[in-house]
Protein backbone atom coordinates (compact mmCIF):
# COMPACT_ATOMS: atom_id res chain seq x y z
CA UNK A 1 0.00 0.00 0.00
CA UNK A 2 1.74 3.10 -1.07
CA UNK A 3 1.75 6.12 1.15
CA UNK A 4 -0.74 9.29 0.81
CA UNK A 5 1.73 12.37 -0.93
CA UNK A 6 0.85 15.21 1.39
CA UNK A 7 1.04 19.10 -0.77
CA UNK A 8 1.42 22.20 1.11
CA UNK A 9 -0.71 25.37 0.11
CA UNK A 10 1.49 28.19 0.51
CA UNK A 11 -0.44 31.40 1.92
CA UNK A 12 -0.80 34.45 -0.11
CA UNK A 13 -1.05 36.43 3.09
CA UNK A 14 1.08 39.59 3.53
CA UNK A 15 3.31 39.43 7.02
CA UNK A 16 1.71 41.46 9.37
CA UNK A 17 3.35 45.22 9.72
CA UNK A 18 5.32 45.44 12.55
CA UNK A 19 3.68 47.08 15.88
CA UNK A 20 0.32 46.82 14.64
CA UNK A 21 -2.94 45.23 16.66
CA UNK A 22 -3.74 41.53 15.45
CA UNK A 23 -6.55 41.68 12.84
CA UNK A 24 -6.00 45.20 11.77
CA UNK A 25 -6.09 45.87 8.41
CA UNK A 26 -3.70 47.26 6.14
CA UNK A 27 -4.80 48.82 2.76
CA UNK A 28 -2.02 48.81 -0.21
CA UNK A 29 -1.31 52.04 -1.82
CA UNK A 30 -3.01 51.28 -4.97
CA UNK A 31 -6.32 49.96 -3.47
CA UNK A 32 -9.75 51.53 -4.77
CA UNK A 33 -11.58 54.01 -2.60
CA UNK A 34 -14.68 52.85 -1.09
CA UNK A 35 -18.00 53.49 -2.55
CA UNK A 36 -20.86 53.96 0.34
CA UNK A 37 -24.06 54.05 -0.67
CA UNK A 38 -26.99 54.59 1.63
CA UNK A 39 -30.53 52.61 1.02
CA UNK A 40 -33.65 54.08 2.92
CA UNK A 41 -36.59 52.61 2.00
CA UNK A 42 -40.16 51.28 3.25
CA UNK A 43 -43.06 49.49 1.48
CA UNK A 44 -44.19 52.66 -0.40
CA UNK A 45 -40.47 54.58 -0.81
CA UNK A 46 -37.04 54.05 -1.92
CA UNK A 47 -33.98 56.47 -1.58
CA UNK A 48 -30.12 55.92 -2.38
CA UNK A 49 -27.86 57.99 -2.36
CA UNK A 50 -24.16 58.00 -2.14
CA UNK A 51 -22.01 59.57 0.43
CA UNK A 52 -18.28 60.35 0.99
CA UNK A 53 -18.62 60.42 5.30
CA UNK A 54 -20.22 59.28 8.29
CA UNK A 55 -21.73 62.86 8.88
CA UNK A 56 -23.53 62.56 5.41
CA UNK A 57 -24.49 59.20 6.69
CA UNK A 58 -26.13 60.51 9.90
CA UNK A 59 -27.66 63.01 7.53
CA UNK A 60 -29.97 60.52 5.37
CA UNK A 61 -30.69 58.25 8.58
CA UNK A 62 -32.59 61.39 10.84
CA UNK A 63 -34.04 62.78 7.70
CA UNK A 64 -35.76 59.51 7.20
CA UNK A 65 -36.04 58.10 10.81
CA UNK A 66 -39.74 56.31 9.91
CA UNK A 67 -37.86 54.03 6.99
CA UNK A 68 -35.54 51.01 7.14
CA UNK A 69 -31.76 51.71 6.28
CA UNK A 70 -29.25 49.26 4.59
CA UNK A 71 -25.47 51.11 4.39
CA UNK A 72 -23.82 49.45 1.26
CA UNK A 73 -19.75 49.83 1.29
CA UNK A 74 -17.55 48.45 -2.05
């Protein structure tokens, strides 16, 4: 009975930046800037619009405090 060849996956992880928290991350100089989008919406109504902050954010949320919000970041 011949023996099972084990492979090894190398990991295309990035070594961790020196003096930095476990699990923080760290965004290459080349990466895309986020796009957030803000969906308010009920049964009747439907609004998106998309923001560059969190006060633009708070903005849409207590203009439309009766509807459901979904926050949308790519």
């Amino acid at each position: 009975m011949s023996k099972i060849k084990r492979i090894s996956i190398k990991s295309k992880h990035k070594a961790p930046v020196a003096d930095t928290a476990p699990g923080s991350f760290q965004l290459s100089k080349d990466a895309l800037k986020p796009k957030i989008t803000v969906h308010s919406y009920n049964e009747k109504k439907y609004i998106a619009n998309e923001v560059e902050n969190a006060e633009q954010i708070d903005e849409q949320l207590k203009k439309y405090p009766s509807l459901t919000h979904w926050i949308d970041v790519r």
